[in-house]
PDB file of N, CA and C in Angstrom:
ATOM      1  N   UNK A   1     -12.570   8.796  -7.133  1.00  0.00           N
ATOM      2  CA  UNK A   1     -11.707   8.525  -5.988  1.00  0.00           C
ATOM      3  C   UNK A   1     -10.377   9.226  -6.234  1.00  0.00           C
ATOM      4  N   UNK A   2      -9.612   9.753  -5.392  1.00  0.00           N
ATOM      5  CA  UNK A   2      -8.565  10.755  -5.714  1.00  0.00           C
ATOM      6  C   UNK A   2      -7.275   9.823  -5.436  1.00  0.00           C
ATOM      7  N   UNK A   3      -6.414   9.875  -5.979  1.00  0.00           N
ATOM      8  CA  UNK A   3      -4.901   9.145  -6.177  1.00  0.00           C
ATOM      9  C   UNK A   3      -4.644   8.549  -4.652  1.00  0.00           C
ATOM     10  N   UNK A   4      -4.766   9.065  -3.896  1.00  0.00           N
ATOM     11  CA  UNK A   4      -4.247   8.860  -2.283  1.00  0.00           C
ATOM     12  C   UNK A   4      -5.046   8.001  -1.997  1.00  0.00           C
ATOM     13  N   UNK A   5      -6.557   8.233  -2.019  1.00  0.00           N
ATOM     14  CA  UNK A   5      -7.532   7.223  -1.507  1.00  0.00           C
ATOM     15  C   UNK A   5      -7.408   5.694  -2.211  1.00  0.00           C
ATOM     16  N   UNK A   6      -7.341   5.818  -3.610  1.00  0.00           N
ATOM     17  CA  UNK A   6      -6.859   4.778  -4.543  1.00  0.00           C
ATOM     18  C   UNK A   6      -5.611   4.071  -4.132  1.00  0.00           C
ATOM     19  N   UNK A   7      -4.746   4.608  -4.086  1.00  0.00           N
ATOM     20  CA  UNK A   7      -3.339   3.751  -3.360  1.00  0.00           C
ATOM     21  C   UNK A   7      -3.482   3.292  -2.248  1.00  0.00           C
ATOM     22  N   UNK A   8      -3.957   3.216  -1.128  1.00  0.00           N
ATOM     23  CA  UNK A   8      -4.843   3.112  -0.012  1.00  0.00           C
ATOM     24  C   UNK A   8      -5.292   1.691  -0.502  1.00  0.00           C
ATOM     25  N   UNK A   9      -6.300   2.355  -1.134  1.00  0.00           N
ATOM     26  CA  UNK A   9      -7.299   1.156  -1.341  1.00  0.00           C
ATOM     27  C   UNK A   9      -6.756  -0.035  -1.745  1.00  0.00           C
ATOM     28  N   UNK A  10      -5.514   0.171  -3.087  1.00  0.00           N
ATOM     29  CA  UNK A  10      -5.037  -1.182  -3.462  1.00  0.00           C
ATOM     30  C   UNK A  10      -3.508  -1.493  -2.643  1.00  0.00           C
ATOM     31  N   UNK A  11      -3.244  -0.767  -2.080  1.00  0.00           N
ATOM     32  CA  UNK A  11      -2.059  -1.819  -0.971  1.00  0.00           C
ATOM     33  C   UNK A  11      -3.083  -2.627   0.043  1.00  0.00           C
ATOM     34  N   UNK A  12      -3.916  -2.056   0.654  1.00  0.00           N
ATOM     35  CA  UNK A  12      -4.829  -3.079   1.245  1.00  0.00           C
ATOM     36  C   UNK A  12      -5.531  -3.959   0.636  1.00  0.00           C
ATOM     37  N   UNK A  13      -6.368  -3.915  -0.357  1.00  0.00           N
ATOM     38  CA  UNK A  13      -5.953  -5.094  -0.797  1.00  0.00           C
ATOM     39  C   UNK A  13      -5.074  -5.782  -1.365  1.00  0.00           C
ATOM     40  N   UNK A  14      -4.483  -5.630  -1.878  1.00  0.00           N
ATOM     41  CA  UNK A  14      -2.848  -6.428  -1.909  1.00  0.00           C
ATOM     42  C   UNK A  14      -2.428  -7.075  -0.843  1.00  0.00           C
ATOM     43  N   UNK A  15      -2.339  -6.474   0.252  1.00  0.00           N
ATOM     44  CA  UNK A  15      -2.072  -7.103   1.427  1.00  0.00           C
ATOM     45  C   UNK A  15      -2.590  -7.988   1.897  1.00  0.00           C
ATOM     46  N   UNK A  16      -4.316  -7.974   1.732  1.00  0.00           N
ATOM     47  CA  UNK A  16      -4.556  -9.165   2.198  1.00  0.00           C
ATOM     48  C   UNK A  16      -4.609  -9.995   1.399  1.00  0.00           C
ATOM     49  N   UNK A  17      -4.489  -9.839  -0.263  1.00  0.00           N
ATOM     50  CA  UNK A  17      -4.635 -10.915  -0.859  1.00  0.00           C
ATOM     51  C   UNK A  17      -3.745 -12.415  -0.517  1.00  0.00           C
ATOM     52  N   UNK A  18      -2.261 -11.266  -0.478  1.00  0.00           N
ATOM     53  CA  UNK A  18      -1.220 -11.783  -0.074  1.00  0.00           C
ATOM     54  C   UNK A  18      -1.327 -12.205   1.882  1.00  0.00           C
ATOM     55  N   UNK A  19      -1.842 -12.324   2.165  1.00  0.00           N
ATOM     56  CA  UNK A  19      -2.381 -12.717   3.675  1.00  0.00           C
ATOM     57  C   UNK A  19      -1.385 -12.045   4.285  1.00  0.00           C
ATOM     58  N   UNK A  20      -1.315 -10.996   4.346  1.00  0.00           N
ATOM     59  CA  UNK A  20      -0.117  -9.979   5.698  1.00  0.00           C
ATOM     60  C   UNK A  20      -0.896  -9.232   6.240  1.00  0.00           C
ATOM     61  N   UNK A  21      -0.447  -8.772   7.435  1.00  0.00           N
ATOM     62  CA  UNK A  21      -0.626  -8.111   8.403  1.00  0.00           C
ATOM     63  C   UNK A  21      -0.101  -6.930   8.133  1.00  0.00           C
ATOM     64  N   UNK A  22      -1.012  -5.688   8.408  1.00  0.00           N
ATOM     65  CA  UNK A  22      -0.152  -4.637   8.701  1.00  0.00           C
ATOM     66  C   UNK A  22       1.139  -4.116   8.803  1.00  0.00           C
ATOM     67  N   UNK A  23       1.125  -5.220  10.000  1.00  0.00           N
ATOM     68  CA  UNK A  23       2.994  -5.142  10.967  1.00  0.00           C
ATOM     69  C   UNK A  23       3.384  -5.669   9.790  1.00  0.00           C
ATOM     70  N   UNK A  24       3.259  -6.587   9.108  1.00  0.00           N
ATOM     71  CA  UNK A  24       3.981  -7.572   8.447  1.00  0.00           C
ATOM     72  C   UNK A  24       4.498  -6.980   7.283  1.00  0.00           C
ATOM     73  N   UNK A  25       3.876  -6.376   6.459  1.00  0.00           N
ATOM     74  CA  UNK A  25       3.841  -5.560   5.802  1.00  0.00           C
ATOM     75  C   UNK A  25       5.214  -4.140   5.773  1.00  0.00           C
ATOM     76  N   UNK A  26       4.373  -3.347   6.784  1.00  0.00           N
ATOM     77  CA  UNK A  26       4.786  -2.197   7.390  1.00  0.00           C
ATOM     78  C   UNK A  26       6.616  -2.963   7.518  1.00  0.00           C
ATOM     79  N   UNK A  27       7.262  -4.054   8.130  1.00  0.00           N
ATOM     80  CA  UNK A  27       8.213  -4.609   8.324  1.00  0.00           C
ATOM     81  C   UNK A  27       9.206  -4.594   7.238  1.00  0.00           C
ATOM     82  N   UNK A  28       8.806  -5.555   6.195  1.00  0.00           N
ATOM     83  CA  UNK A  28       8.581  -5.661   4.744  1.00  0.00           C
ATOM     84  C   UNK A  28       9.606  -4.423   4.119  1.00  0.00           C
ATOM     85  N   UNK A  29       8.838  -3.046   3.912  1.00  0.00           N
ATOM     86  CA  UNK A  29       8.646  -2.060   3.828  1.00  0.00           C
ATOM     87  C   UNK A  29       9.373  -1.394   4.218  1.00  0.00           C
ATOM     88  N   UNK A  30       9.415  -1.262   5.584  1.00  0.00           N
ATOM     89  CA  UNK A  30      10.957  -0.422   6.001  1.00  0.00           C
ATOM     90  C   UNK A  30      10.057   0.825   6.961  1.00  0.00           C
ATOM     91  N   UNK A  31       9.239   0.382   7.184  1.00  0.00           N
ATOM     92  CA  UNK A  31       7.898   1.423   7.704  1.00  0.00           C
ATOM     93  C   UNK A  31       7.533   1.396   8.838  1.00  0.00           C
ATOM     94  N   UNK A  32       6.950   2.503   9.553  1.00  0.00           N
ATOM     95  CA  UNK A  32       6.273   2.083  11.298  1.00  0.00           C
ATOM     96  C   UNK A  32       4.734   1.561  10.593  1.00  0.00           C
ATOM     97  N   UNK A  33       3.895   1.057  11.230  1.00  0.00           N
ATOM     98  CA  UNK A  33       2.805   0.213  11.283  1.00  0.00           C
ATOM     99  C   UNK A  33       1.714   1.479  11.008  1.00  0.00           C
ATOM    100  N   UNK A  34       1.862   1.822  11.537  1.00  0.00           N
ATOM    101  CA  UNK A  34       1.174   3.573  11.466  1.00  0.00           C
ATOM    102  C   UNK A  34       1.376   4.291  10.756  1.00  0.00           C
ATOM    103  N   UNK A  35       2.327   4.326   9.801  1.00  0.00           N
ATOM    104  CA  UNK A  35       2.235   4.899   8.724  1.00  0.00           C
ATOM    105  C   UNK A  35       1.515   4.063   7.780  1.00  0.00           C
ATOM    106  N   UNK A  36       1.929   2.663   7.713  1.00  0.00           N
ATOM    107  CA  UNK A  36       1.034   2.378   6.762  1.00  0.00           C
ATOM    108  C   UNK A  36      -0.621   2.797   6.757  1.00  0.00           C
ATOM    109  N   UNK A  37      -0.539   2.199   8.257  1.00  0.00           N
ATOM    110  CA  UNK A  37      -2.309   2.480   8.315  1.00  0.00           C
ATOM    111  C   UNK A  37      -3.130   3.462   7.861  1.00  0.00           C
ATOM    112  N   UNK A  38      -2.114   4.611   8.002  1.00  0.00           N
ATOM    113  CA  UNK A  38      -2.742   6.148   7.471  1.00  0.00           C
ATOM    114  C   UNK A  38      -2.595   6.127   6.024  1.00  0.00           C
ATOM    115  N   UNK A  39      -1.683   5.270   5.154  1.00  0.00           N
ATOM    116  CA  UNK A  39      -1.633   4.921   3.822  1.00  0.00           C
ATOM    117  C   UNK A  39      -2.627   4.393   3.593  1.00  0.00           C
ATOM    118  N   UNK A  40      -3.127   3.680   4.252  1.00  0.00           N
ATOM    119  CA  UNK A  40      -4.186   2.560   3.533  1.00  0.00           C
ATOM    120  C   UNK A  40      -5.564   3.261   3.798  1.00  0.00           C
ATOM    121  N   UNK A  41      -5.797   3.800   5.090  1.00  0.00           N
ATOM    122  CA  UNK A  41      -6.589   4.990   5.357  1.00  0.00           C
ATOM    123  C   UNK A  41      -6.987   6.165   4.017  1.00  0.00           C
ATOM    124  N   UNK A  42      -6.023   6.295   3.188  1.00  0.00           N
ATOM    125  CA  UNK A  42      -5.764   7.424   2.542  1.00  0.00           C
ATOM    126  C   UNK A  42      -5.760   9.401   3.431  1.00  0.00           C
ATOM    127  N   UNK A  43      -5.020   8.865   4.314  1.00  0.00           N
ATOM    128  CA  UNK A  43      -5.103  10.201   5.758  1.00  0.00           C
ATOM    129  C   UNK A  43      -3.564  11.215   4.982  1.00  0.00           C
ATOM    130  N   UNK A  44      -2.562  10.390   4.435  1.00  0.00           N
ATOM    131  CA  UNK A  44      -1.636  10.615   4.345  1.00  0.00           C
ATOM    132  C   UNK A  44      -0.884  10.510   3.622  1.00  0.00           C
ATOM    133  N   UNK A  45      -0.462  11.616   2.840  1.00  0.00           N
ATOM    134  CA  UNK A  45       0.354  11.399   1.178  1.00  0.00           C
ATOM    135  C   UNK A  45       1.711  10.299   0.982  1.00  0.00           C
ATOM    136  N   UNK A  46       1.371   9.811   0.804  1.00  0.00           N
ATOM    137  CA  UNK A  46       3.056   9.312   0.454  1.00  0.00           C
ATOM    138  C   UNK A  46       4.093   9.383  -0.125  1.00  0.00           C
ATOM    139  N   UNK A  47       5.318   9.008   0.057  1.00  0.00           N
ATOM    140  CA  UNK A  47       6.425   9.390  -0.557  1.00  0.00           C
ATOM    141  C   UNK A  47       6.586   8.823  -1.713  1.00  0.00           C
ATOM    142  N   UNK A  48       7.288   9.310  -2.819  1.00  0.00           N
ATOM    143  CA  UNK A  48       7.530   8.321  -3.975  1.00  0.00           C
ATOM    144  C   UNK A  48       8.909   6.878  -3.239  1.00  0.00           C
ATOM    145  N   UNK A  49       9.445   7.418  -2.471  1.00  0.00           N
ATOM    146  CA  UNK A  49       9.861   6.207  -2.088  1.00  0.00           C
ATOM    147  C   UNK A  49       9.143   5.076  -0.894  1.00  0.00           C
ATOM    148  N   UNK A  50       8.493   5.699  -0.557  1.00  0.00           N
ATOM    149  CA  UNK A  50       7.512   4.865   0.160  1.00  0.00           C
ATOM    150  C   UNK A  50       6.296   3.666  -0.875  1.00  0.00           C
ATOM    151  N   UNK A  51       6.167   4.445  -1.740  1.00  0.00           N
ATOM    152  CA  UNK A  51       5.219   3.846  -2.955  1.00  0.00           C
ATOM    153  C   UNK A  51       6.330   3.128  -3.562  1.00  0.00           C
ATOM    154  N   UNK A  52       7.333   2.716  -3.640  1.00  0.00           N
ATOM    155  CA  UNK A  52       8.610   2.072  -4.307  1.00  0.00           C
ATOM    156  C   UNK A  52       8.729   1.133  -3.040  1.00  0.00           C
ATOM    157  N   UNK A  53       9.128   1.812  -1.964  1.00  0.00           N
ATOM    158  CA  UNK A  53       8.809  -0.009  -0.897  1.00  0.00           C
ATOM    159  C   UNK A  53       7.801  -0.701  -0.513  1.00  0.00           C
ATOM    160  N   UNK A  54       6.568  -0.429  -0.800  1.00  0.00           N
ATOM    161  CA  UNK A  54       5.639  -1.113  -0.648  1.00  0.00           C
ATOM    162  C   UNK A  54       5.474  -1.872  -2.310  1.00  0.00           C
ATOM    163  N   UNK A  55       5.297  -1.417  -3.217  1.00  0.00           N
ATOM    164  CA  UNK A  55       5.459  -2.217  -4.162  1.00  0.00           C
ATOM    165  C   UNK A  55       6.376  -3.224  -4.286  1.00  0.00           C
ATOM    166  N   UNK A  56       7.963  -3.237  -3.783  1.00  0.00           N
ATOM    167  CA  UNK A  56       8.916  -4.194  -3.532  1.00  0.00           C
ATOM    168  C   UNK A  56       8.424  -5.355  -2.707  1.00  0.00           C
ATOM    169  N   UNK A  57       8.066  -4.525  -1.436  1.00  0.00           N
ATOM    170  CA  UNK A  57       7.065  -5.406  -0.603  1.00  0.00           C
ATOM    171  C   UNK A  57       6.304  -6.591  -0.982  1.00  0.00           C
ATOM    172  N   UNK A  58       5.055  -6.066  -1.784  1.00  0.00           N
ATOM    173  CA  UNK A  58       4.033  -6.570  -2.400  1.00  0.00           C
ATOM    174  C   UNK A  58       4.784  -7.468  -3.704  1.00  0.00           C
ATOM    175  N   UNK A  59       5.293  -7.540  -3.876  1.00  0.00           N
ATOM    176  CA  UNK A  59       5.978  -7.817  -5.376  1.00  0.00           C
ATOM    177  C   UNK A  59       5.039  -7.417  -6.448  1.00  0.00           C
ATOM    178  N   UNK A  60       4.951  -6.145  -6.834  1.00  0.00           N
ATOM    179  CA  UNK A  60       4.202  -5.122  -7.703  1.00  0.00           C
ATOM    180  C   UNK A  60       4.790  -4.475  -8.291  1.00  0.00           C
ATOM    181  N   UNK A  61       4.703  -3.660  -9.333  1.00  0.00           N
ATOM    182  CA  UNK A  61       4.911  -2.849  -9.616  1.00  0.00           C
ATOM    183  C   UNK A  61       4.360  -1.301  -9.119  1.00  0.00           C
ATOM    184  N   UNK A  62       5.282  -0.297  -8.936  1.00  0.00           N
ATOM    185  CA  UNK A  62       4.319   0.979  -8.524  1.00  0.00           C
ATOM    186  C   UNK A  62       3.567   1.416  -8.991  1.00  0.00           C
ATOM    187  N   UNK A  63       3.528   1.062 -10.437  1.00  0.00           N
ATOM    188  CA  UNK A  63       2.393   1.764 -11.399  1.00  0.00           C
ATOM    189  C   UNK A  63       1.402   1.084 -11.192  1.00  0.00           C
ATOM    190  N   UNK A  64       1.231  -0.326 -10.703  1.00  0.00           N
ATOM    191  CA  UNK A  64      -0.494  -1.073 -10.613  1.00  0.00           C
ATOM    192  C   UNK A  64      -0.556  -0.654  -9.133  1.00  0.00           C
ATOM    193  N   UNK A  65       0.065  -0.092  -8.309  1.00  0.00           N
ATOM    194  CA  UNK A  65      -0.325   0.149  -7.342  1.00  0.00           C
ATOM    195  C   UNK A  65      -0.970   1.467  -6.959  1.00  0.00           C
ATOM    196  N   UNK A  66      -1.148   2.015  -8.403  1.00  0.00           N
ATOM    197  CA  UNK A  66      -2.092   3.271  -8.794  1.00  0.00           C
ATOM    198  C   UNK A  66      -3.089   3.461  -9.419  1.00  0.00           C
ATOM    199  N   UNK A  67      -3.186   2.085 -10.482  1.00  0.00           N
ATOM    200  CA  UNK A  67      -4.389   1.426 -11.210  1.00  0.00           C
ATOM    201  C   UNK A  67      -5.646   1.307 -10.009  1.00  0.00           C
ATOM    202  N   UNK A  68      -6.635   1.220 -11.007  1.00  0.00           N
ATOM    203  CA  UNK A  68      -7.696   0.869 -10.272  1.00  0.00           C
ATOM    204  C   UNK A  68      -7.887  -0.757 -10.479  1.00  0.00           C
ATOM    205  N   UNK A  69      -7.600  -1.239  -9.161  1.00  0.00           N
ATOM    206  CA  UNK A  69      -7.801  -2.991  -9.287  1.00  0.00           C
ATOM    207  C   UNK A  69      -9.028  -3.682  -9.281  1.00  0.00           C
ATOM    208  N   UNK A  70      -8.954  -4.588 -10.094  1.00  0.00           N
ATOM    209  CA  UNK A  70     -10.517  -5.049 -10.017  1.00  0.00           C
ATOM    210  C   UNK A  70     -10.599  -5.744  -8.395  1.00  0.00           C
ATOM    211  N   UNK A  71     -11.995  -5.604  -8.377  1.00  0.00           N
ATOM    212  CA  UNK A  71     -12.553  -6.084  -6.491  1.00  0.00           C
ATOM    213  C   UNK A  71     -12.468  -7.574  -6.545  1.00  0.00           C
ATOM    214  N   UNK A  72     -11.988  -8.295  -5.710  1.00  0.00           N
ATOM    215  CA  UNK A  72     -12.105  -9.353  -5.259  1.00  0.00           C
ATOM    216  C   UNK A  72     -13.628 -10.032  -5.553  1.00  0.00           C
TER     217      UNK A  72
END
């Protein structure tokens, strides 16, 4: 799985672990809703500061938000 698709993968789940919404999230974040989506999508590279507010977000660190997380 390539870095983009992986970050993707674990802000969404993160997100729902943490029961948020998109919007909710995306809010959070400092983000339009649509960008996230294409984040979580893996459609769309992200910024290193974008990967720094979603981890704030999430209360994470950026580096596990690059790990591969174990599955629910």
């Amino acid at each position: 799985m390539d870095l983009v698709q992986l970050l993707g993968e674990n802000v969404r789940q993160a997100r729902k672990a943490q029961g948020m919404s998109q919007e909710e999230l995306a809010f959070r974040a400092g983000m339009k809703r649509s960008y996230l989506s294409d984040l979580e999508r893996g459609t769309r590279n992200p910024t290193v500061r974008a990967l720094g507010r979603l981890a704030d977000a999430l209360a994470m660190s950026p580096g596990t938000l690059l790990e591969l997380l174990p599955r629910p």
